[in-house]
Each structure stands twice: as structure tokens, then as C-alpha cells.
Protein backbone atom coordinates (compact mmCIF):
# COMPACT_ATOMS: atom_id res chain seq x y z
CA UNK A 1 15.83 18.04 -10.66
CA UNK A 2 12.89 17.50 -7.98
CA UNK A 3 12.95 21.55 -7.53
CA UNK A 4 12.30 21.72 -11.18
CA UNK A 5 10.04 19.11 -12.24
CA UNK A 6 7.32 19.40 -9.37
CA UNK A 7 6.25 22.77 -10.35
CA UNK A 8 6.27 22.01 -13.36
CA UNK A 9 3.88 19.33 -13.00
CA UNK A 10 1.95 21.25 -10.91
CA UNK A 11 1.79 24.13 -13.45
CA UNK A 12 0.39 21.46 -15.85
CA UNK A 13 3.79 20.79 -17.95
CA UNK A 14 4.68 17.49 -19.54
CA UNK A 15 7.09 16.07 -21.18
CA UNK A 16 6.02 13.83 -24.50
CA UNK A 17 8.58 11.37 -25.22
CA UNK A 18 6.41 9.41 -27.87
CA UNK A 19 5.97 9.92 -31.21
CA UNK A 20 2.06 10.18 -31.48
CA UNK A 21 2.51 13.99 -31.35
CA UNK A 22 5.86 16.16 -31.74
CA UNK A 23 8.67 15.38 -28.94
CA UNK A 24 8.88 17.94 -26.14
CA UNK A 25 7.80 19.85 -23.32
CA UNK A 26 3.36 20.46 -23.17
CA UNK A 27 1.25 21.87 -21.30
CA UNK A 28 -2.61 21.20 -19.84
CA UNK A 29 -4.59 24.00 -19.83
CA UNK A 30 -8.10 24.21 -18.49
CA UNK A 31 -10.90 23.21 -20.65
CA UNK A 32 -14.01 25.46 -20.11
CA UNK A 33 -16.59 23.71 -22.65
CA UNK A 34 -17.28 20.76 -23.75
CA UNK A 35 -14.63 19.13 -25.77
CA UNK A 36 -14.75 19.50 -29.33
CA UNK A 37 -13.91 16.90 -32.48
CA UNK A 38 -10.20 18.26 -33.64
CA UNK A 39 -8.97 18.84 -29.92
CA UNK A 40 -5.87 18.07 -29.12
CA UNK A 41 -6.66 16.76 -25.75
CA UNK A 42 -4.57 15.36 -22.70
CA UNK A 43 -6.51 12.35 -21.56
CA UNK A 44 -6.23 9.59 -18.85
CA UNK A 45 -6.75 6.36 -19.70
CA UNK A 46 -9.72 4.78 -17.16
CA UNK A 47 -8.20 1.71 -15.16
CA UNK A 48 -9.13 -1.64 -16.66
CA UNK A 49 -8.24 -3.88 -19.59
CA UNK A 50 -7.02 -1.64 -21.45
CA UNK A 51 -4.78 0.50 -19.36
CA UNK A 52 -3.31 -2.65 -17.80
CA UNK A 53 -2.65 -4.24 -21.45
CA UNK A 54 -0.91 -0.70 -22.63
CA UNK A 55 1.09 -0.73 -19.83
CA UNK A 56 2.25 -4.47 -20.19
CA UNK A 57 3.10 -3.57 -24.14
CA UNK A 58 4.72 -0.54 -23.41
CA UNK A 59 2.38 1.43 -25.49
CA UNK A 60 1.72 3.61 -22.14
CA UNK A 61 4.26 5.11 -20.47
CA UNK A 62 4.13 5.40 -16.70
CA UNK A 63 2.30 8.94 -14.68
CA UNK A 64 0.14 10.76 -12.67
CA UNK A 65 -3.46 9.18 -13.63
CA UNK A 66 -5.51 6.68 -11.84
CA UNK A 67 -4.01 3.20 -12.42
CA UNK A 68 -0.86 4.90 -12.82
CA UNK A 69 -0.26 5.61 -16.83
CA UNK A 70 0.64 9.11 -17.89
CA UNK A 71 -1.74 11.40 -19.74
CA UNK A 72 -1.86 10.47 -23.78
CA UNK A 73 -1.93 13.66 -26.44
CA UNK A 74 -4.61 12.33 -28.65
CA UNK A 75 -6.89 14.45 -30.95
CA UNK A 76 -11.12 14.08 -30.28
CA UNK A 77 -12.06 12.47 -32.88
CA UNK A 78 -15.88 11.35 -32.54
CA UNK A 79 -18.05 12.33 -29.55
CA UNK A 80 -20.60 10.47 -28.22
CA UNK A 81 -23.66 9.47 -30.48
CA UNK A 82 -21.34 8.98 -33.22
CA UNK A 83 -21.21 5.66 -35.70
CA UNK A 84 -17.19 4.01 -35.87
CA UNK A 85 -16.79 2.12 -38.17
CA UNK A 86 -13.31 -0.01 -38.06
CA UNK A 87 -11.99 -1.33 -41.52
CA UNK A 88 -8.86 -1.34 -43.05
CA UNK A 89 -9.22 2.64 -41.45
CA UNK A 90 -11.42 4.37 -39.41
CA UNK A 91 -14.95 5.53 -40.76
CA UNK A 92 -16.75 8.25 -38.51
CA UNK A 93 -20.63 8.71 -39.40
CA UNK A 94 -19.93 7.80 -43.27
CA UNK A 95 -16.46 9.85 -43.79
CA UNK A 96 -13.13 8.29 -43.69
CA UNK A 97 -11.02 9.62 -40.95
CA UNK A 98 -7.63 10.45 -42.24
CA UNK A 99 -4.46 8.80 -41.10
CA UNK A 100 -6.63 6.32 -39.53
CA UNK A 101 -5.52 3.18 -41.50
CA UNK A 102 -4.78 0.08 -39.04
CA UNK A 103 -1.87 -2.12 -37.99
CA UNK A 104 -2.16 -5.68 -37.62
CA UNK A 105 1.40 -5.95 -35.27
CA UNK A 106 2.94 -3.32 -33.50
CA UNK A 107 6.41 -2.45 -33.81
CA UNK A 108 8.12 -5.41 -31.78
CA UNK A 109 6.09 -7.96 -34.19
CA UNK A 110 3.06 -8.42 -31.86
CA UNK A 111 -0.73 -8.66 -33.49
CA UNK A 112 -2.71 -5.99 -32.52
CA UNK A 113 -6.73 -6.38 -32.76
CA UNK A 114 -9.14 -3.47 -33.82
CA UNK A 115 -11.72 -2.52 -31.96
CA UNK A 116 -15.06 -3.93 -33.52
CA UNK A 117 -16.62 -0.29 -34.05
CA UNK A 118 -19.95 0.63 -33.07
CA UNK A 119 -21.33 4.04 -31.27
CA UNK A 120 -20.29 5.91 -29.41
CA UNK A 121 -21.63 6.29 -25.98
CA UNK A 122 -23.07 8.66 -23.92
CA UNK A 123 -19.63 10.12 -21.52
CA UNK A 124 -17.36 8.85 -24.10
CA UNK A 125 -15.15 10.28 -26.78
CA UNK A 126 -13.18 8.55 -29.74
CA UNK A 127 -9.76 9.77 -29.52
CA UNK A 128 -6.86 9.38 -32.62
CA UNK A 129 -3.21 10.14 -33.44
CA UNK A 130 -1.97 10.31 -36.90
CA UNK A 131 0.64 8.82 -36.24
CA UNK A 132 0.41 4.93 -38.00
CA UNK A 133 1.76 3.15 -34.93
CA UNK A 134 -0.07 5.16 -32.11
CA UNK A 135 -2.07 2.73 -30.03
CA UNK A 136 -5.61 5.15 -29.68
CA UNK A 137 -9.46 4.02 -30.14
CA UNK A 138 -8.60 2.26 -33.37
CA UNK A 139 -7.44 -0.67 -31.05
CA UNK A 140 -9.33 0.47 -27.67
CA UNK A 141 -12.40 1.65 -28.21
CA UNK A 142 -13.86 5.34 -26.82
CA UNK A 143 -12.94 5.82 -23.41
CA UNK A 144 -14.61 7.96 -20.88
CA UNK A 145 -14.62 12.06 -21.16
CA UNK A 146 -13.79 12.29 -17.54
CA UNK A 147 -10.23 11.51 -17.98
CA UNK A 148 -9.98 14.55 -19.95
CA UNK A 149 -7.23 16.67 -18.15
CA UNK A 150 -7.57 20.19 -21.02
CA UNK A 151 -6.09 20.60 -24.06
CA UNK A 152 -2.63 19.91 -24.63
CA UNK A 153 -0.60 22.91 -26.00
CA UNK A 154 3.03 22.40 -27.79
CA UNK A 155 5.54 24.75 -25.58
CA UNK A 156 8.94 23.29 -26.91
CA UNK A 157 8.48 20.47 -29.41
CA UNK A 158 9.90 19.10 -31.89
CA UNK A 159 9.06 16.53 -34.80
CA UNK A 160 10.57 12.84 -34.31
């Protein structure tokens, strides 16, 4: 298994085995620009509050990033200099965000609490899933563009 999965990693494959995006095997390929809103991005996490609390709920699976999560597939939504505001959904410089409407609990009956909204800052992006239950910047807040690993491309996926 070892012989198979290490150059795999190394070759920038992963395996998604949540449902923010389709099931299967991805791969990180280098970025060379800036990212854009509608990426679909691989992105680490930065080490703090709110890596340790998605590890503790599960929402983060563990990987190869500092802190020790695994990449998340999320799609840029907002770069930096843009206004969030957090509602009953997500409101990007006036225009709703679709599939952006909020959870109060998460799927094993826990509350969940928005981020308060605001804008974004300089090195930072706004990242989403579509997905209702995907824990992303709805909850966390932008997170630094420096975790960005390159875009995420499908190789072998499948919808949950």
C-alpha cells in the first residue's frame, strides 16, 4: 500500500472522503497566479483555534499540513478587500452567495456559531463549499492565502 500511496502523495494525489466536494481520488496542481473567486482550491488550514476545534469535531480529517489536518477542497469565494456579510447566508459585497445558507448544529446535534462577517483582509481569502453541512468561512472566518497548496482537480470522483 506504502509503494502506492507515497508517490502518489508526492505526485500531488488525494483522496476526498468528505462530502463537501464529490468522493474520490484529486489532484494539486501548481497555481501560477493569483488565486481567483470560483477556484476550486486545496487549502491548509493555519494552526490555531480553528484547526484545533475542527479537528476535535471531526470536521477535519487528519494530513500532511502544519498542525497536522489534511488539505480541504473549498471554492475561493471572496478575496481580500471584500465585505462578508453573515446572515441567515452569506452576502459577498451586496450579492447573496449561493448555497451559502447557515447551520445552527452540525450533524451530531452540536451548535455551530457563524462567523460575525466583516472584510476581508489583506493575505486572506473567504473560502465555501456548497455543500449545507461543510464547515468553511461561514463558521471560520477567511484564513490565510499561504495555505493554498493549487487547485484541486477531480481525477476519479464520484457524487455522495
Amino acid at each position: 500500500m506504502a509503494v502506492i500511496a507515497v508517490p502518489g502523495w508526492l505526485g500531488g494525489l488525494r483522496i476526498n472522503l468528505t462530502p463537501s466536494e464529490p468522493l474520490g481520488l484529486w489532484r494539486i496542481v501548481p497555481l501560477d497566479r493569483p488565486a481567483a473567486i470560483g477556484d476550486l482550491i486545496f487549502i491548509c488550514a493555519p494552526p490555531g483555534p480553528v484547526l484545533a476545534f475542527g479537528l476535535e469535531r471531526g470536521y477535519f480529517r487528519r494530513g500532511s499540513c502544519p498542525g497536522g489536518a489534511a488539505p480541504l477542497i473549498k471554492t475561493v469565494a471572496a478575496l481580500a478587500g471584500s465585505r462578508i456579510e453573515i446572515g441567515t447566508d452569506v452576502v459577498i459585497d451586496g450579492a447573496a452567495l449561493p448555497r451559502s445558507k447557515l447551520i445552527i448544529r452540525d450533524g451530531a446535534g452540536r451548535a455551530l456559531t457563524p462567523w460575525t462577517g466583516g472584510i476581508v483582509p489583506a493575505g486572506q481569502i473567504f473560502v465555501h463549499s456548497p455543500f449545507a453541512g461543510s464547515y468553511d468561512s461561514r463558521y471560520f472566518g477567511p484564513i490565510p492565502d499561504a495555505g493554498l497548496l493549487g487547485p484541486a482537480w477531480p481525477i476519479l470522483t464520484a457524487h455522495p
